[in-house]
PDB file of N, CA and C in Angstrom:
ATOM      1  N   UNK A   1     -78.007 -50.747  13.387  1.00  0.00           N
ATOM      2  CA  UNK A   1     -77.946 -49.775  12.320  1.00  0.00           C
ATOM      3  C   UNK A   1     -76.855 -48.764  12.646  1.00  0.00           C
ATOM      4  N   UNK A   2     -76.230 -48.600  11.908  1.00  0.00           N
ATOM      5  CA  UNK A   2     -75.062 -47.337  11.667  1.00  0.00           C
ATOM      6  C   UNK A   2     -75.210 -46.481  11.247  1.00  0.00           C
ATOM      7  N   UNK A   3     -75.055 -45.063  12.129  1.00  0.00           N
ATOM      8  CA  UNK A   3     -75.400 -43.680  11.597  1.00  0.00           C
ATOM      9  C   UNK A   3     -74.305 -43.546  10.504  1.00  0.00           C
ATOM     10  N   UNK A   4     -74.727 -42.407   9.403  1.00  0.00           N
ATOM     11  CA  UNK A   4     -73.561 -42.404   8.630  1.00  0.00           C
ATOM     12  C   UNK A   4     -72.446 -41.770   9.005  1.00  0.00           C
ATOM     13  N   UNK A   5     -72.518 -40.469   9.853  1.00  0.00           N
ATOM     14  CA  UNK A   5     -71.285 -40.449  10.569  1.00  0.00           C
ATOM     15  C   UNK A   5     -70.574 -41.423  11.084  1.00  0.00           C
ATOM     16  N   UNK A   6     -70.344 -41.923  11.511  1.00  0.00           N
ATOM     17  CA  UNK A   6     -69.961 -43.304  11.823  1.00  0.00           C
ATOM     18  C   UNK A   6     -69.285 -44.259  10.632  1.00  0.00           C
ATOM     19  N   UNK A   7     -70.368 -44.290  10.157  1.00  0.00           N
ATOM     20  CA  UNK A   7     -69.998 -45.038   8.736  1.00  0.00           C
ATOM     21  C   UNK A   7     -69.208 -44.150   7.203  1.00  0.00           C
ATOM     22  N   UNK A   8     -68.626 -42.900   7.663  1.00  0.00           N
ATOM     23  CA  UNK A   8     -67.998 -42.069   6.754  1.00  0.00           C
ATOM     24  C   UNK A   8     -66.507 -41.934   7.323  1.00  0.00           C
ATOM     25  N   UNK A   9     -66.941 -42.738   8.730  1.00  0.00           N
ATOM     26  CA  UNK A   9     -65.551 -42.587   9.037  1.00  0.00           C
ATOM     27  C   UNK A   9     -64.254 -43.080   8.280  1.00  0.00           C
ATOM     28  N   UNK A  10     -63.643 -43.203   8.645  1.00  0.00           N
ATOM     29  CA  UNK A  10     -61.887 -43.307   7.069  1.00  0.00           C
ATOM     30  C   UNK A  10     -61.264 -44.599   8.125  1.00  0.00           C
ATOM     31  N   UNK A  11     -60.753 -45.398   7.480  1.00  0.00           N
ATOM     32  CA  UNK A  11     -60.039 -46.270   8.403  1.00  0.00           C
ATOM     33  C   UNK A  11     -59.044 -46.022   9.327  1.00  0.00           C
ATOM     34  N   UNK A  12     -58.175 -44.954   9.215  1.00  0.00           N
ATOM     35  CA  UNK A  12     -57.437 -44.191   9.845  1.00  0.00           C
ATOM     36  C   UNK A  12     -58.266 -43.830  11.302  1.00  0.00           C
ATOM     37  N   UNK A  13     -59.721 -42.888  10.948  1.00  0.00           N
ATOM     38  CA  UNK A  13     -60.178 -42.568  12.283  1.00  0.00           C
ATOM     39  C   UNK A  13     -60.531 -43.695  12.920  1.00  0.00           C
ATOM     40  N   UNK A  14     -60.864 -44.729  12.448  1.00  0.00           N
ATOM     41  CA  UNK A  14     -61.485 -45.818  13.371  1.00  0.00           C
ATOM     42  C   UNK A  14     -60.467 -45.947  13.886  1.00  0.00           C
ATOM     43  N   UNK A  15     -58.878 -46.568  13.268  1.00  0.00           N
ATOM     44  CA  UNK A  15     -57.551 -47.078  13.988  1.00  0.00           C
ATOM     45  C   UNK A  15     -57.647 -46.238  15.202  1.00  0.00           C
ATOM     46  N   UNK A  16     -57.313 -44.998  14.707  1.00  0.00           N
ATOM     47  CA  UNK A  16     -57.110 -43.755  16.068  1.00  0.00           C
ATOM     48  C   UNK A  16     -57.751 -43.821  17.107  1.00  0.00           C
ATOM     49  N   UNK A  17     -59.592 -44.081  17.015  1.00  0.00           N
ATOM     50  CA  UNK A  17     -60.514 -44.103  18.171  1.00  0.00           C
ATOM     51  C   UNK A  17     -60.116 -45.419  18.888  1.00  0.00           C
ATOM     52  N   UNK A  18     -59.646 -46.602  17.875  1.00  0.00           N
ATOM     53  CA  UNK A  18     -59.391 -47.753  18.689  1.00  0.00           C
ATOM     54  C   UNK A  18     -58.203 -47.767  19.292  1.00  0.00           C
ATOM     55  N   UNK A  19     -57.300 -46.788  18.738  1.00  0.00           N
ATOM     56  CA  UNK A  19     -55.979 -46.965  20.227  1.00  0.00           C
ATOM     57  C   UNK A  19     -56.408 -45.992  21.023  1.00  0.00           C
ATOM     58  N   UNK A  20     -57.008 -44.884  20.873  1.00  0.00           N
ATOM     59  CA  UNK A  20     -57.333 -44.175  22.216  1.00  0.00           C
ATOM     60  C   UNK A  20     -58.160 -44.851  23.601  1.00  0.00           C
ATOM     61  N   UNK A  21     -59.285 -45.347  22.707  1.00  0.00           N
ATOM     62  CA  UNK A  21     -60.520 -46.502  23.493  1.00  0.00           C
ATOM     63  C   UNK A  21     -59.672 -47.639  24.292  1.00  0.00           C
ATOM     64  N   UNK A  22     -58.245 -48.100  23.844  1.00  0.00           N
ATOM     65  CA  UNK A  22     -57.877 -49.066  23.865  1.00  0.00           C
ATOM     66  C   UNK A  22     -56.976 -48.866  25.354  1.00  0.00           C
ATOM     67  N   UNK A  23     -56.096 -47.554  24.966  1.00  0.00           N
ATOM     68  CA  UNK A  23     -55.508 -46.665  26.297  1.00  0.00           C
ATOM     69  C   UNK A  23     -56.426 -46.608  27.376  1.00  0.00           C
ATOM     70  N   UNK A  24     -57.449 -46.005  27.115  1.00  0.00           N
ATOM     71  CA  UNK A  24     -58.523 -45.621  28.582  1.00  0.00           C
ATOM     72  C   UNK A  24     -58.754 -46.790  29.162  1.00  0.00           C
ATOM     73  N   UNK A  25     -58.802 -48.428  28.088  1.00  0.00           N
ATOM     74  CA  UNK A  25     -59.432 -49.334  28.872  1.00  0.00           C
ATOM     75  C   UNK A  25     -58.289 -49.829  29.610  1.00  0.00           C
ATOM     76  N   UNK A  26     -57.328 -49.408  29.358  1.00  0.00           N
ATOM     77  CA  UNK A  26     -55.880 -50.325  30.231  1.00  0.00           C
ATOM     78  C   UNK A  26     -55.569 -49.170  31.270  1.00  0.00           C
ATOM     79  N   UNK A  27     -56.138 -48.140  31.327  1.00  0.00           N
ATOM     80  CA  UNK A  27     -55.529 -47.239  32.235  1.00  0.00           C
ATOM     81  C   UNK A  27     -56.975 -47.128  33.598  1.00  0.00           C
ATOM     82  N   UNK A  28     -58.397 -47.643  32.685  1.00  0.00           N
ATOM     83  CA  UNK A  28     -59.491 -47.960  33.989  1.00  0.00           C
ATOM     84  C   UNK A  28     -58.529 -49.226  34.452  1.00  0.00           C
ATOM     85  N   UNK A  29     -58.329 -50.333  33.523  1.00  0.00           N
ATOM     86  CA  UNK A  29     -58.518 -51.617  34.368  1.00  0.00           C
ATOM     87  C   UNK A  29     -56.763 -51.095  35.629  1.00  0.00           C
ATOM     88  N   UNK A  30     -55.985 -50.435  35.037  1.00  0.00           N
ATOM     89  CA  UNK A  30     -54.971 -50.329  36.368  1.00  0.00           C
ATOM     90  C   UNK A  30     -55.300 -49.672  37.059  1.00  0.00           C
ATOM     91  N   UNK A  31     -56.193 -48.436  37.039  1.00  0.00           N
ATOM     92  CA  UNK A  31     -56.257 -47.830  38.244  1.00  0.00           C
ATOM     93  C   UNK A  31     -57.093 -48.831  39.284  1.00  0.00           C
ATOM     94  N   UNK A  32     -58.018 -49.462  38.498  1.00  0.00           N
ATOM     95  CA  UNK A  32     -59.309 -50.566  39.504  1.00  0.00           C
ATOM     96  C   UNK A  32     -58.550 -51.481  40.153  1.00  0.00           C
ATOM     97  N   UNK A  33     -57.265 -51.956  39.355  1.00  0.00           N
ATOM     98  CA  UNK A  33     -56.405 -53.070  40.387  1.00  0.00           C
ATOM     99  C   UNK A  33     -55.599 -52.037  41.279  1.00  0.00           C
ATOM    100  N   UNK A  34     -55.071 -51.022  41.013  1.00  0.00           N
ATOM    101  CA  UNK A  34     -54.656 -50.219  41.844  1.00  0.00           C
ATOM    102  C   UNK A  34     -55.248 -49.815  43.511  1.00  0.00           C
ATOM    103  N   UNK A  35     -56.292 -49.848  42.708  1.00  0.00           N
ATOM    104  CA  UNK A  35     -57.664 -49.650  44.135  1.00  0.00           C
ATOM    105  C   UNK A  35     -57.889 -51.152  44.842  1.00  0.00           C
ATOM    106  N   UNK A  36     -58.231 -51.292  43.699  1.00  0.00           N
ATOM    107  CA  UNK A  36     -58.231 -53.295  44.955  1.00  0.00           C
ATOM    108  C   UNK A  36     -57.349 -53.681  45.661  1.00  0.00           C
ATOM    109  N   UNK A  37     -56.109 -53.776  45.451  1.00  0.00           N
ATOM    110  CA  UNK A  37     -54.549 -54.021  46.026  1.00  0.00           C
ATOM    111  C   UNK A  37     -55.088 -52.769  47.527  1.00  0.00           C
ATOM    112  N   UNK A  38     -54.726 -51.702  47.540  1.00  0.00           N
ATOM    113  CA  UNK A  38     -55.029 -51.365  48.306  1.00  0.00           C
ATOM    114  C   UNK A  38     -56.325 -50.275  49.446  1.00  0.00           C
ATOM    115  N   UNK A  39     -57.429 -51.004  48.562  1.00  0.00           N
ATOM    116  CA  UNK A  39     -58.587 -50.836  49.669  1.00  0.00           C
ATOM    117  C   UNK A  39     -59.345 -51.980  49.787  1.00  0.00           C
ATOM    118  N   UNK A  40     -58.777 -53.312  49.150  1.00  0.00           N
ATOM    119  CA  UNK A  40     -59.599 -54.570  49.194  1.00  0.00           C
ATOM    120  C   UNK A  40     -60.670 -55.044  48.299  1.00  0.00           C
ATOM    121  N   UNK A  41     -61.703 -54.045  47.902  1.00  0.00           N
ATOM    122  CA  UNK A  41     -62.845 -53.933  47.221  1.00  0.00           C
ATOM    123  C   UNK A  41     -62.572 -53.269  45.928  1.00  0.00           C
ATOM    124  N   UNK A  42     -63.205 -53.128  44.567  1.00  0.00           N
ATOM    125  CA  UNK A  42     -63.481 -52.609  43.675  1.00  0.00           C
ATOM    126  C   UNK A  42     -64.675 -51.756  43.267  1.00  0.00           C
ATOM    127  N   UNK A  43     -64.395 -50.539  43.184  1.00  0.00           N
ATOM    128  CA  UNK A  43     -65.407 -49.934  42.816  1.00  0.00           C
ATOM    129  C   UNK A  43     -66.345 -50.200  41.353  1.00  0.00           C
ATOM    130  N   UNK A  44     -67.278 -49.875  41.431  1.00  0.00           N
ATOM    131  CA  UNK A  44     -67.892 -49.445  40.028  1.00  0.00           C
ATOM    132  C   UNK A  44     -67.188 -48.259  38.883  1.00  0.00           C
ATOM    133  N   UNK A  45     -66.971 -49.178  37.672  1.00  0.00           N
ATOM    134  CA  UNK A  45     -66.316 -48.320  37.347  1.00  0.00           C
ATOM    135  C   UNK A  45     -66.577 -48.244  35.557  1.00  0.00           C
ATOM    136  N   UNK A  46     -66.174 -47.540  34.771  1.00  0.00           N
ATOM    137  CA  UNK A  46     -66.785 -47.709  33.468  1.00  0.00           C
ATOM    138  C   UNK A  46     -66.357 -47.960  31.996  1.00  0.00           C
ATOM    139  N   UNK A  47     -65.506 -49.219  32.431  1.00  0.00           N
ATOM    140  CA  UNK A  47     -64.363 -50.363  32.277  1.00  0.00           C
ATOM    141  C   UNK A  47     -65.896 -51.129  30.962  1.00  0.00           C
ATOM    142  N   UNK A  48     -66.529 -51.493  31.148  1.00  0.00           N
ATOM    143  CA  UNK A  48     -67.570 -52.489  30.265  1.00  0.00           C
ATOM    144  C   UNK A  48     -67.877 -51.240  29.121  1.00  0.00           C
ATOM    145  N   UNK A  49     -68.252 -50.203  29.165  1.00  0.00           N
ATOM    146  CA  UNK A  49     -68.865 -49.459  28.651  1.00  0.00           C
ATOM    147  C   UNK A  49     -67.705 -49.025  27.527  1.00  0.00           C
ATOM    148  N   UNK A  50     -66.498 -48.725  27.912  1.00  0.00           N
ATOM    149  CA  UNK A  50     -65.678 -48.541  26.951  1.00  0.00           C
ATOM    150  C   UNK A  50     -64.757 -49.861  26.698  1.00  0.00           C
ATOM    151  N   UNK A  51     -65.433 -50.767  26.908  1.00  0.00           N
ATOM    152  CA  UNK A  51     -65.181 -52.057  25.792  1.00  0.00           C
ATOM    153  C   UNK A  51     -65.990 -52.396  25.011  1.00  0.00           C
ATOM    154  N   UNK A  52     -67.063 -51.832  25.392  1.00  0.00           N
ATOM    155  CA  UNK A  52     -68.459 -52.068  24.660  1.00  0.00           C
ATOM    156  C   UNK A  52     -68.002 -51.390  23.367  1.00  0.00           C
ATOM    157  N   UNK A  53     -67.473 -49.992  23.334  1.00  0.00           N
ATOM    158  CA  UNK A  53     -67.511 -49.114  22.629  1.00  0.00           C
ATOM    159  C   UNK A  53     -65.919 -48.958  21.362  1.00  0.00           C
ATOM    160  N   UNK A  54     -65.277 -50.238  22.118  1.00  0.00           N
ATOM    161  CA  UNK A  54     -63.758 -50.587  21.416  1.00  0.00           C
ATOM    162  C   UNK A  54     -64.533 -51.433  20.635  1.00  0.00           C
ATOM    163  N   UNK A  55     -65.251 -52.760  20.710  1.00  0.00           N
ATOM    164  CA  UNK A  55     -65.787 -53.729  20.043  1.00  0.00           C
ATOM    165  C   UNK A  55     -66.408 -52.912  19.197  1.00  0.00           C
ATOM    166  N   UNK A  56     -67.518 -51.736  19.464  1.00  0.00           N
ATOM    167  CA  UNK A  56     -68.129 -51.425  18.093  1.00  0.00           C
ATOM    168  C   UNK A  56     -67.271 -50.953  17.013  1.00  0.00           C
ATOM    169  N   UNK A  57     -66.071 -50.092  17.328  1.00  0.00           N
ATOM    170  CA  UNK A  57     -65.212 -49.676  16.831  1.00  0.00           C
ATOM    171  C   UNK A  57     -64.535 -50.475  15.827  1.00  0.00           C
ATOM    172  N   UNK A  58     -64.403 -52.052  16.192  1.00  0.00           N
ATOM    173  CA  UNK A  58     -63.387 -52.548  16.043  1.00  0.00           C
ATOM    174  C   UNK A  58     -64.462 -53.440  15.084  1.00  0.00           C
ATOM    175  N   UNK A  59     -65.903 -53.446  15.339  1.00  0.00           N
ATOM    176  CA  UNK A  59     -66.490 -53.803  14.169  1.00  0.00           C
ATOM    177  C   UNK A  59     -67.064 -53.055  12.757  1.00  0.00           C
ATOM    178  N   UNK A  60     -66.944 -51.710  12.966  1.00  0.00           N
ATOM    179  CA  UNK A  60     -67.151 -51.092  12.001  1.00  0.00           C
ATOM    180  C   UNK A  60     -66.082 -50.760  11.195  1.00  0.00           C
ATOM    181  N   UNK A  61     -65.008 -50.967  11.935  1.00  0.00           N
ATOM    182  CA  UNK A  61     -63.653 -51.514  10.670  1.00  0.00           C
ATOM    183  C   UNK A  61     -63.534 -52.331  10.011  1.00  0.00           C
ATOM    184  N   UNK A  62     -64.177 -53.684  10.826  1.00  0.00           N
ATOM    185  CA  UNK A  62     -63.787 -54.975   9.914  1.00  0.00           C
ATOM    186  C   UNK A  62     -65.218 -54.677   9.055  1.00  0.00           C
ATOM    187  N   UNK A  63     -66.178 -53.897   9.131  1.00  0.00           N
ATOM    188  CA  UNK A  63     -67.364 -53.772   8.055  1.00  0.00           C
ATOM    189  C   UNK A  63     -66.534 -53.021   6.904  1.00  0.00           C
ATOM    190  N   UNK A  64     -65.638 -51.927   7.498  1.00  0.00           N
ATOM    191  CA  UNK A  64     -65.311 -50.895   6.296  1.00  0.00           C
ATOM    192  C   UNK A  64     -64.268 -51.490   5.123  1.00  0.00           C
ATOM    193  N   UNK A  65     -63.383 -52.555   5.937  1.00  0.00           N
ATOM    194  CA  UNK A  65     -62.639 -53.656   4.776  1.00  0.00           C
ATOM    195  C   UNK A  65     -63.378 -54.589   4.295  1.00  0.00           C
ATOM    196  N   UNK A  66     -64.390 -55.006   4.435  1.00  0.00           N
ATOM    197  CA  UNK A  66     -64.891 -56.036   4.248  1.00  0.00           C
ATOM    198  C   UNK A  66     -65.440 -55.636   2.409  1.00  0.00           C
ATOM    199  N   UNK A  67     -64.737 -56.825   1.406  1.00  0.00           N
ATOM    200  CA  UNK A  67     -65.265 -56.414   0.323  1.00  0.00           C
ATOM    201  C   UNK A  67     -66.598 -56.320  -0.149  1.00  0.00           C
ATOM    202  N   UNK A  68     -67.160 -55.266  -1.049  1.00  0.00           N
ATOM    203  CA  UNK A  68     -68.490 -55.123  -1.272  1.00  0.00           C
ATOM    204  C   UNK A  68     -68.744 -56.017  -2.603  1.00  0.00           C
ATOM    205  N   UNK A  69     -70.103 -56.599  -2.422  1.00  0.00           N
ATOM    206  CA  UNK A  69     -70.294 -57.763  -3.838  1.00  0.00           C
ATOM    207  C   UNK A  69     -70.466 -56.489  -4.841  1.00  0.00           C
TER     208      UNK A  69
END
């Protein structure tokens, strides 16, 4: 279920949240290879959570084009 905030959003804000969401996830996943290269291991980090949160994004756009019967 979709709050209506969410769902009042304008296609514009979704675009916007999805290149911002989209930045953070390429700037976790380099810093995490950054860290692996040189300390061996990977930390925990919160790389899933804001993909989780690009996908919802990126589905409540394709809901907001999607034609209504």
């Amino acid at each position: 279920m979709v709050s209506k905030a969410i769902a009042s959003l304008s296609n514009e804000d979704l675009t916007y949240l999805e290149k911002l969401l989209g930045q953070e996830f390429a700037q976790l996943n380099e810093r995490k290879q950054q860290f692996k290269t040189k300390n061996g291991w990977v930390p925990k980090d919160n790389s899933q959570k804001v993909l989780r949160l690009l996908n919802a994004v990126r589905a409540q756009k394709h809901l907001t084009n999607m034609d209504k019967w």
